[in-house]
Protein backbone atom coordinates (compact mmCIF):
# COMPACT_ATOMS: atom_id res chain seq x y z
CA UNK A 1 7.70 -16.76 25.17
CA UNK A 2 7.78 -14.37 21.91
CA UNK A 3 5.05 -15.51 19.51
CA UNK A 4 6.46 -15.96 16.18
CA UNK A 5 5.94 -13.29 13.21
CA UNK A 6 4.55 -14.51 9.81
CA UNK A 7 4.62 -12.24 7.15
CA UNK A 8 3.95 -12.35 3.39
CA UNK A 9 4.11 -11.23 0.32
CA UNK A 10 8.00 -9.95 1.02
CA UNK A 11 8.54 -6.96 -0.35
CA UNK A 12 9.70 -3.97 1.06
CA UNK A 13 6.81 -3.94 3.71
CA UNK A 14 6.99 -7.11 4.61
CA UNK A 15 10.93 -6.56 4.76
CA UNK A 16 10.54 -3.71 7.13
CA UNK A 17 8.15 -5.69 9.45
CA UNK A 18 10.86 -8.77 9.14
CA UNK A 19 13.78 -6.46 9.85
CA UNK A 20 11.54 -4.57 12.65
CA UNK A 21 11.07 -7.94 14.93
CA UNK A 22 14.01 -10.32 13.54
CA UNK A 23 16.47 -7.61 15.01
CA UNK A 24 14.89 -7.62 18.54
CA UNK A 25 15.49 -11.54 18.57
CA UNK A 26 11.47 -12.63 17.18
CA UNK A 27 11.01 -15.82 15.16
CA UNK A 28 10.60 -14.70 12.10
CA UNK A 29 8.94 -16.72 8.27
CA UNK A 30 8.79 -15.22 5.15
CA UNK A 31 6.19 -16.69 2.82
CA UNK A 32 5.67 -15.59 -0.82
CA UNK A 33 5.26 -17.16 -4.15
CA UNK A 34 8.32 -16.06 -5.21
CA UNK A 35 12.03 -14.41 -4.58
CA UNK A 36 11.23 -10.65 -3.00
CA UNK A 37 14.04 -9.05 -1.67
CA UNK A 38 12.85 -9.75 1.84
CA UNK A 39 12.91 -13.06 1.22
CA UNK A 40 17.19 -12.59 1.21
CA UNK A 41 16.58 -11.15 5.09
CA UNK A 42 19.30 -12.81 7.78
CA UNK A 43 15.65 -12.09 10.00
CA UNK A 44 13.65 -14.45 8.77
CA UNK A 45 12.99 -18.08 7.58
CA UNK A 46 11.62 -18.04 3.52
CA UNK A 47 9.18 -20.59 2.78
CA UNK A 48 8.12 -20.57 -0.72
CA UNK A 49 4.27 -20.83 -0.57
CA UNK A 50 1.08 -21.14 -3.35
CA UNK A 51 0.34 -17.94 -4.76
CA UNK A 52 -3.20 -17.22 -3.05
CA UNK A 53 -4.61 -15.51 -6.54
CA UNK A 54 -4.03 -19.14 -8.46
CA UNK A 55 -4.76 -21.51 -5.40
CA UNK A 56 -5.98 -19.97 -2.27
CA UNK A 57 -6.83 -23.40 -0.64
CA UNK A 58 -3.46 -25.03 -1.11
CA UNK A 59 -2.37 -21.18 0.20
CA UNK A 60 -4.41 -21.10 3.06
CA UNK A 61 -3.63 -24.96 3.84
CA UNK A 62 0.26 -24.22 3.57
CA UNK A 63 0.12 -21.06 6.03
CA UNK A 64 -2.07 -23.39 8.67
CA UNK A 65 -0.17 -25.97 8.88
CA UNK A 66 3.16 -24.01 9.57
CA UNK A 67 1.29 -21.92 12.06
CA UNK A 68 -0.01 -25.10 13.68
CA UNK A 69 3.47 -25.94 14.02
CA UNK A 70 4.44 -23.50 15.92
CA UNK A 71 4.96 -23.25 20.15
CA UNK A 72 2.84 -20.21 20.37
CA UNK A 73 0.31 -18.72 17.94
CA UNK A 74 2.13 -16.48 14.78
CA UNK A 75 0.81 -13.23 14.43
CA UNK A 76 0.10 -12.88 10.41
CA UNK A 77 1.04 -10.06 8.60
CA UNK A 78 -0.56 -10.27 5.08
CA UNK A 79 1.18 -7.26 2.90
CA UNK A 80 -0.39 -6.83 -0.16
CA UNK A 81 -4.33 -6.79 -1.27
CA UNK A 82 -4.33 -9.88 -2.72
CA UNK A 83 -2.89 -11.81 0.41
CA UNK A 84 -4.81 -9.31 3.18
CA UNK A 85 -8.30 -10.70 1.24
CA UNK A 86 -7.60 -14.05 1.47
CA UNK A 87 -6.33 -14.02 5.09
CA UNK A 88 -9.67 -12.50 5.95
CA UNK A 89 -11.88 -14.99 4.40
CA UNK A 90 -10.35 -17.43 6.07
CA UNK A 91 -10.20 -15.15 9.32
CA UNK A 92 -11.88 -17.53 11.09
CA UNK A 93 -9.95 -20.93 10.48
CA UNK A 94 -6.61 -19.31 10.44
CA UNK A 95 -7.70 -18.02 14.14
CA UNK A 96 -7.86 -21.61 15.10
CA UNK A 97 -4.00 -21.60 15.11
CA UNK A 98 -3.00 -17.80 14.87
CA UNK A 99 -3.59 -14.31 14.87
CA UNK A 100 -4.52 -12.69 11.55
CA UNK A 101 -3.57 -8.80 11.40
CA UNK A 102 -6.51 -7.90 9.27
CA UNK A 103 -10.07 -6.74 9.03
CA UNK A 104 -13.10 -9.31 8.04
CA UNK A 105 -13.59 -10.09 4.76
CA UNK A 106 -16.34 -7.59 4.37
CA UNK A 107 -14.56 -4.71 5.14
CA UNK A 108 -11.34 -5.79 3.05
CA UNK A 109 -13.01 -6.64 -0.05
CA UNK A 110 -15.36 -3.57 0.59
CA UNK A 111 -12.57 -1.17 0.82
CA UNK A 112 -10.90 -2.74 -2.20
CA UNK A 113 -13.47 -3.20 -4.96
CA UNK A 114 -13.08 0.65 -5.75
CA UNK A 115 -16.74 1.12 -7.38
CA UNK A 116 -18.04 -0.44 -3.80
CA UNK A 117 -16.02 1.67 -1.89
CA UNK A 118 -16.28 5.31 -3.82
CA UNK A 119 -20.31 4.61 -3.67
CA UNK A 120 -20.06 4.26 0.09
CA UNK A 121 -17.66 7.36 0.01
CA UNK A 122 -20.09 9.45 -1.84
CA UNK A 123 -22.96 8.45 0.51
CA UNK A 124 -21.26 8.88 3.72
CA UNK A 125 -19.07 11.90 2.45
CA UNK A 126 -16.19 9.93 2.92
CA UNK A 127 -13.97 13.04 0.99
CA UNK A 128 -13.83 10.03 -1.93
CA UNK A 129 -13.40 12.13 -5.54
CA UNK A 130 -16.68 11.98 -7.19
CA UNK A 131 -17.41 8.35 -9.28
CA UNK A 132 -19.46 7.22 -12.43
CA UNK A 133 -20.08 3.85 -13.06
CA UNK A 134 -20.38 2.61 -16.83
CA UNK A 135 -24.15 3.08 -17.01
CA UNK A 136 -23.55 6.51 -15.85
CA UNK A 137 -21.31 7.97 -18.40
CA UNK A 138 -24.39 10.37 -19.85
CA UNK A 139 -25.09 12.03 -16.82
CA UNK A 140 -21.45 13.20 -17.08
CA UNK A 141 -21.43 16.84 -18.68
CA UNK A 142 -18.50 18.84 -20.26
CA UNK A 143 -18.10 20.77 -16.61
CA UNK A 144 -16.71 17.85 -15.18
CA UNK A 145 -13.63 17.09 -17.66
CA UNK A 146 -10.76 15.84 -16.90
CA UNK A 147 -12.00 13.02 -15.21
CA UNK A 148 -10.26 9.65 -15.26
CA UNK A 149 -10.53 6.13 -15.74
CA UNK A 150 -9.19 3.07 -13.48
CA UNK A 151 -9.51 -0.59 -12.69
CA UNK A 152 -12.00 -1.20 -9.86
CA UNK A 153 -8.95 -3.72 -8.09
CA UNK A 154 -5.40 -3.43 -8.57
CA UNK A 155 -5.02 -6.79 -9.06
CA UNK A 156 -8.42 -8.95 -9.61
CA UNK A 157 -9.47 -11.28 -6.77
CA UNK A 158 -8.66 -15.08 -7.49
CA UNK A 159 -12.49 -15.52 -7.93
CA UNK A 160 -12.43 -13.08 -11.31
CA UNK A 161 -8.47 -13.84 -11.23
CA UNK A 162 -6.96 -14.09 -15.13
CA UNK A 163 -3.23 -13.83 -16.74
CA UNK A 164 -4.24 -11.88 -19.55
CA UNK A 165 -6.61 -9.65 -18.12
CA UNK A 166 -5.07 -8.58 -15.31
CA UNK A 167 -2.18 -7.36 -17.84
CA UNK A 168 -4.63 -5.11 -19.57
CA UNK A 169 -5.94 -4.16 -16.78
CA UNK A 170 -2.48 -2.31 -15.32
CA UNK A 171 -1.88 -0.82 -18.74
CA UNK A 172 -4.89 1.37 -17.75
CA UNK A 173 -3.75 2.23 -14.08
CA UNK A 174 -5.13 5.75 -14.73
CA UNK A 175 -6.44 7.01 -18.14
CA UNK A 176 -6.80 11.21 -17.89
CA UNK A 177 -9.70 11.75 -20.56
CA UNK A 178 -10.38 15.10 -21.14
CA UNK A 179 -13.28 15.56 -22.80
CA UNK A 180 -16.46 13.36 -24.12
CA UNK A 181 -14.68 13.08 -27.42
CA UNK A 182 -11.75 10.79 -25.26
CA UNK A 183 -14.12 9.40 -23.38
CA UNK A 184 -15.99 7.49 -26.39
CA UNK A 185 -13.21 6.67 -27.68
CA UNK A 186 -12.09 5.31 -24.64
CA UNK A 187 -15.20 3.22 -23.95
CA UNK A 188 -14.92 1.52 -27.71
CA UNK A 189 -10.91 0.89 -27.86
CA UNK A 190 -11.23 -0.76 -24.03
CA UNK A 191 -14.87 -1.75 -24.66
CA UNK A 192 -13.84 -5.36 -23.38
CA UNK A 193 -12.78 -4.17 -19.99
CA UNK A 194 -15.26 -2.07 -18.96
CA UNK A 195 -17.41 -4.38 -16.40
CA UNK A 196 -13.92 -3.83 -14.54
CA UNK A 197 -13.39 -0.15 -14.96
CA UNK A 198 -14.63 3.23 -12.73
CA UNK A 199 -14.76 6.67 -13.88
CA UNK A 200 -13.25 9.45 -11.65
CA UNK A 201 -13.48 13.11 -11.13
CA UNK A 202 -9.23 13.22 -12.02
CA UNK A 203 -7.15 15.11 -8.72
CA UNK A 204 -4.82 17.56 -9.96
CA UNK A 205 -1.29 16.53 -9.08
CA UNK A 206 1.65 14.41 -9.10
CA UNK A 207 2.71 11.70 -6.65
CA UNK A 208 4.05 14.70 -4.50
CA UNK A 209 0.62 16.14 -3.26
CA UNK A 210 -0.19 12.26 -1.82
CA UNK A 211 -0.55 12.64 1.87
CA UNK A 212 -0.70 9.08 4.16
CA UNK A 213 -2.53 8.30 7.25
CA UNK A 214 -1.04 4.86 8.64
CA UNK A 215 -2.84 3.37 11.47
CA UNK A 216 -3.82 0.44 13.69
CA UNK A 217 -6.75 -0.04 14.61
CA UNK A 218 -7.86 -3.00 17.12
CA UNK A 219 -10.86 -5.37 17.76
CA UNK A 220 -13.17 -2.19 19.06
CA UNK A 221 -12.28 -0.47 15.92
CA UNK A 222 -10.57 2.17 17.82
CA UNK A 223 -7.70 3.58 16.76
CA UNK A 224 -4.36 2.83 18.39
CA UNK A 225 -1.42 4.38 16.46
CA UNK A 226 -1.28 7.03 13.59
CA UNK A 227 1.54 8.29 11.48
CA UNK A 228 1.47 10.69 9.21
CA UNK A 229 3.76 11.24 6.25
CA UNK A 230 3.34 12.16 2.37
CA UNK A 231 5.35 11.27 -0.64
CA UNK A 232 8.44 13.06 -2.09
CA UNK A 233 8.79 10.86 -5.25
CA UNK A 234 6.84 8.31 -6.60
CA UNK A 235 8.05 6.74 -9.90
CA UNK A 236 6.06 7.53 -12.41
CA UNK A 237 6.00 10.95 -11.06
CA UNK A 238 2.45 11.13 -11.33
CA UNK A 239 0.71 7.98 -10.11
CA UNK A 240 4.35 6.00 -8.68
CA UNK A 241 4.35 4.02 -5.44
CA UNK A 242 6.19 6.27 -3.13
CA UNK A 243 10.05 5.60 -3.38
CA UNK A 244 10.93 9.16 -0.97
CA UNK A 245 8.67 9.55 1.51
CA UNK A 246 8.65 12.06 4.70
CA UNK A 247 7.03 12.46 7.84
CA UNK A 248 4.53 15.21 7.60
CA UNK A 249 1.61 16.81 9.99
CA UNK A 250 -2.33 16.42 7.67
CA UNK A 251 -4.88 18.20 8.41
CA UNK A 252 -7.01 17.58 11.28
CA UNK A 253 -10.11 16.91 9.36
CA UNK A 254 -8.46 13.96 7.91
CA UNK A 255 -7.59 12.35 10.48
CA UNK A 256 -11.05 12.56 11.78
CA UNK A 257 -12.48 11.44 8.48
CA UNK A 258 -10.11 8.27 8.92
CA UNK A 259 -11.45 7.92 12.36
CA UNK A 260 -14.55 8.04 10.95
CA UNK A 261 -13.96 5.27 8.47
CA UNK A 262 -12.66 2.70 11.12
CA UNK A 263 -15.57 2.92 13.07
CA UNK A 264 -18.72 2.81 10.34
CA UNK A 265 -16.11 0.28 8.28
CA UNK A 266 -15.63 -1.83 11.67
CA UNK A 267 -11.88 -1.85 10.47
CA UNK A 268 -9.40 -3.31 12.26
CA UNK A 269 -5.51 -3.78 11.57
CA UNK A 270 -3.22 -1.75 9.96
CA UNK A 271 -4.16 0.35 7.04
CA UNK A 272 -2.72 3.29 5.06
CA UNK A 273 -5.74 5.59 4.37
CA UNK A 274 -3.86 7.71 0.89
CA UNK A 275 -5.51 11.53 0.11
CA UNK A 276 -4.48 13.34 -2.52
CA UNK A 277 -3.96 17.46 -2.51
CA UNK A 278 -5.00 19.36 -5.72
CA UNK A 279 -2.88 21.25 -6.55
CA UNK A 280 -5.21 23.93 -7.98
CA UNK A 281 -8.21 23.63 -5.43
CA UNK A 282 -6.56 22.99 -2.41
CA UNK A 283 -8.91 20.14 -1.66
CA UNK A 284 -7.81 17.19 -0.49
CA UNK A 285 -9.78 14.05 -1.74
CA UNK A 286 -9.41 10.08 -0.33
CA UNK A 287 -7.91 8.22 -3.30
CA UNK A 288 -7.67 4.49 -1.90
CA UNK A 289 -7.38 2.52 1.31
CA UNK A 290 -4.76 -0.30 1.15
CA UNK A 291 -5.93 -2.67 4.31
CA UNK A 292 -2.58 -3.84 5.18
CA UNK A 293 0.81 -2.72 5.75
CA UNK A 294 2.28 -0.03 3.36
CA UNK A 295 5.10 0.01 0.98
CA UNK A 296 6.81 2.67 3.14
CA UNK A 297 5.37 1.26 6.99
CA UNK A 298 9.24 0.87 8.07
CA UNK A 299 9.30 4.72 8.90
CA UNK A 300 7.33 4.28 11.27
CA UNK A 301 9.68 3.13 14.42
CA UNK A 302 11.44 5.94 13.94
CA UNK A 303 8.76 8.91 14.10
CA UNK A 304 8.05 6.58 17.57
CA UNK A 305 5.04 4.93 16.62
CA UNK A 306 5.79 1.88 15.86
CA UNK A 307 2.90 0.34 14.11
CA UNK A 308 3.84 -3.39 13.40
CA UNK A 309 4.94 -3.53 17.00
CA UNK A 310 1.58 -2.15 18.21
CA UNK A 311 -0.11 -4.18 16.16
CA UNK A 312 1.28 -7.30 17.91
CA UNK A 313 1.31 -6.26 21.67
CA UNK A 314 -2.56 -4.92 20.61
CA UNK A 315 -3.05 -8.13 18.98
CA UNK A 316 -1.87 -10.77 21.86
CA UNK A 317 -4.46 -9.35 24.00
CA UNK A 318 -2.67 -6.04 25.58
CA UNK A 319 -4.32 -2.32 26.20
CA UNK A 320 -3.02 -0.12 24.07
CA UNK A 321 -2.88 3.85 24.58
CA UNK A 322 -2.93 5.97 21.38
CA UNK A 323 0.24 6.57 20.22
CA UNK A 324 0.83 9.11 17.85
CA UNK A 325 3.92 10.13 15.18
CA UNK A 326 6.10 13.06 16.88
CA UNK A 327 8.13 13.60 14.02
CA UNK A 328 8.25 17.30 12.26
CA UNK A 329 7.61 17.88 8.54
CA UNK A 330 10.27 16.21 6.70
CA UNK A 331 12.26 15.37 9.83
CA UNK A 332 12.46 11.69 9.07
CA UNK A 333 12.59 10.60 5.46
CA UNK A 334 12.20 6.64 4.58
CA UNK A 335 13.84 6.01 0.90
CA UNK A 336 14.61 3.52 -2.11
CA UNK A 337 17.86 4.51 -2.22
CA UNK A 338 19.07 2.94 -5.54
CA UNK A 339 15.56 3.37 -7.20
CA UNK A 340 15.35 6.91 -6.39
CA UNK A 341 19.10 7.51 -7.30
CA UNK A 342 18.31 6.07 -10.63
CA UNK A 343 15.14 7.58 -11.47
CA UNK A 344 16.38 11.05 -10.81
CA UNK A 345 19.39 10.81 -12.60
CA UNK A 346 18.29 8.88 -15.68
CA UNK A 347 13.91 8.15 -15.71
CA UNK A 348 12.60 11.25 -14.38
CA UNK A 349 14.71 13.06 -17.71
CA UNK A 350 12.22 10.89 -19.83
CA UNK A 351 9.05 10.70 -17.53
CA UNK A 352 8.82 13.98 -15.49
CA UNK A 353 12.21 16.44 -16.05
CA UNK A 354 11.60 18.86 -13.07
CA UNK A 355 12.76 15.66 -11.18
CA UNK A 356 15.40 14.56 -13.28
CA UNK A 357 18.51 16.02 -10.86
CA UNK A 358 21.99 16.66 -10.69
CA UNK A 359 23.86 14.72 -8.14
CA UNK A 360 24.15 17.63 -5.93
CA UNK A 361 20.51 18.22 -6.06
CA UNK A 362 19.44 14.97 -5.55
CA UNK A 363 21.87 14.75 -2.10
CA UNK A 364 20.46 17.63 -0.74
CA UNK A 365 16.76 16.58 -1.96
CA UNK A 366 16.75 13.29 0.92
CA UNK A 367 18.48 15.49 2.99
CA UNK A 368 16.32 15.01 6.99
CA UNK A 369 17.29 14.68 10.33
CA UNK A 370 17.15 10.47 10.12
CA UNK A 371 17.21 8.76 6.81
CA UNK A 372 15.42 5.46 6.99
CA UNK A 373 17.05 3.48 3.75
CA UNK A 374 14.94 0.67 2.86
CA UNK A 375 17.86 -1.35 1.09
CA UNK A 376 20.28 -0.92 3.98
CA UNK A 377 20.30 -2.22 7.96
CA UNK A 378 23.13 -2.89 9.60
CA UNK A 379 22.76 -6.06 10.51
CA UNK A 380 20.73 -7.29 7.41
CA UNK A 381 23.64 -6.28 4.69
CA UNK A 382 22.76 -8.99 2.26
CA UNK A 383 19.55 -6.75 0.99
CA UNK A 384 21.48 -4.48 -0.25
CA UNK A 385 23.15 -7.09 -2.41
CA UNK A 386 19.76 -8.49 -3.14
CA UNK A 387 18.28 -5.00 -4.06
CA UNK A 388 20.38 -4.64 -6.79
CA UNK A 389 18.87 -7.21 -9.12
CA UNK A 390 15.57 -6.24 -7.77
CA UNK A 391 15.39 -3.02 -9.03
CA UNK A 392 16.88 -4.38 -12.49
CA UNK A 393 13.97 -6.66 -13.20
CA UNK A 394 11.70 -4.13 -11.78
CA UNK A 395 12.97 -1.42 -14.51
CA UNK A 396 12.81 -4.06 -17.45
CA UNK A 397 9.20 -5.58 -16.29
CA UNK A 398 7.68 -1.63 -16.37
CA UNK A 399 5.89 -0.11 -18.84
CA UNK A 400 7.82 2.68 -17.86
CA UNK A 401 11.63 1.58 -18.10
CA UNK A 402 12.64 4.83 -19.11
């Protein structure tokens, strides 16, 4: 008997996990708040669900009881920060009647309350970028401009959860400040939000000097499968999510330096450990951790490490040998097809023109050996339909719609 697959939020990670064991004949739910485009996936039954930042006990109580429904223990795949912390807090329950793919709560909030986790990085020369706090800001001298400014969560746990805030917060994803002049001024226009702000040596480069390091680790924090890819294009060019993506060989120092992190972390699950290149030092630096699934996770079947699907054999109890991505540099590419066809013929003109392409340029740009489109599978048609209006609301709800 297959164990069913739960996954939520449905996104395009969750989609890819959906798509990954729907098509190989695996019960399949898909649980968010609202209408993702995976939730349009032939794969997969949608259940619209509490959202966990506004009610995480009438959350928690929905995804129970449809797990304790089920023949055979679900595995859970939580795939965004928000619903990977409150699956671990509630590790322990949900175990009662399923199989959570994350770390404890510890580690997860630990790894995303960004002032928590740089400190640790600094101690432990975790290759973090070097952090201030606000009752540091004298100690910082004129040597170390640029530096930046950024929200310690990307979205604020439901403890500290509110509306308003949280939209102030993403207006100030990252604030480049380049001198002590900005700074102040900074620090009195956004005096309000700084209990819930870090300061940041600022990494030189645009979304194309982002490297990943995907993994899963399992109960002995040891890990199991590693991919390794960076970003083409993100949109907005400098701090985008990754809309082209590639496989791509790191360095073996950071891949030790994730190793590193699992163990002394006592992660387990799947993660995507993101370092950043700068692009005039040549040093890379470890910008975030997202504990759960990525936003680009579906190449990874087809560099033959297929992490969701290691995950779950790991998961129900099997040994698992390392397995490792095989792919070359830029071999396999995994793409937004009608996001990244629109940004670089119309947004990229506006928000970063060396990216702003002909059509020509922009063919030969995704050209790889195996092209991974995350709106199209052959059996699962009706997300390209769904895609469509997706990436319309997505372009009118950004700051940067142009």
């Amino acid at each position: 008997m297959k164990n069913p697959i739960i996954v939520y939020n449905t996104s395009y990670n969750g989609l890819s996990i959906i798509q990954e064991f729907g098509s190989k004949g695996y019960s399949c739910f898909a649980l968010d708040s609202k209408y993702s485009v995976g939730a349009f996936s032939r794969y997969a039954k949608f259940r619209k669900c509490p959202n966990p930042i506004h009610d995480e006990k009438a959350f928690i109580d929905f995804l129970y009881n449809l797990c304790a429904k089920q023949s055979a223990k679900p595995i859970l795949f939580p795939t965004n920060d928000e619903w990977a912390l409150v699956t671990a807090k509630y590790k322990q329950r949900l175990s009662e009647v399923a199989l959570p793919c994350v770390a404890s709560f510890e580690t997860v909030n630990t790894l995303l309350s960004k002032d928590l986790f740089y400190q640790i990085g600094q101690q432990r020369q975790y290759l973090t970028p070097y952090t201030w706090s606000v009752k540091d800001l004298e100690s910082i001298s004129k040597n170390h401009f640029p530096i930046v400014a950024k929200p310690k969560y990307k979205t604020l746990p439901a403890e500290k959860h509110n509306q308003q805030l949280n939209r102030e917060l993403k207006k100030i994803r990252l604030v480049i400040l380049n001198d002590k002049e900005e700074l102040h001024k900074f620090c009195i226009s956004k005096k309000r939000l700084l209990e819930h702000v870090v300061f940041q040596e600022y990494v030189l480069g645009n979304s194309d000097t982002m490297f990943t390091v995907g993994i899963y680790a399992d109960s002995k924090h040891e890990i199991k499968a590693l991919f390794t890819g960076r970003k083409v294009r993100g949109y907005p060019a400098d701090i985008g999510d990754n809309i082209l993506g590639e496989s791509h060989e790191v360095p073996s120092y950071l891949i030790e330096n994730t190793e590193k992190i699992v163990k002394e972390l006592s992660y387990e699950g799947i993660a995507e450990f993101e370092y950043k290149l700068n692009s005039i030092t040549r040093e890379f630096r470890l910008i975030e951790v997202n504990p759960r699934p990525w936003s680009w996770i579906g190449i990874t079947p087809y560099c033959n490490v297929n992490i969701p699907f290691i995950a779950y054999e790991s998961l129900l109890g099997k040994e698992m040998e390392l397995t490792k991505s095989d792919a070359k540099n830029g071999e396999v590419k995994y793409i937004k097809i009608f996001q990244d066809f629109f940004n670089c013929m119309v947004r990229y003109r506006f928000n970063y023109k060396p990216w702003h392409l002909s059509y020509k340029s922009w063919k030969s740009s995704i050209k790889a050996k195996k092209i991974v489109v995350a709106e199209w599978h052959k059996k699962d048609w009706g997300i390209a339909l769904a895609s469509i209006p997706y990436l319309i609301g997505k372009i009118f709800l950004q700051k940067w719609h142009i």
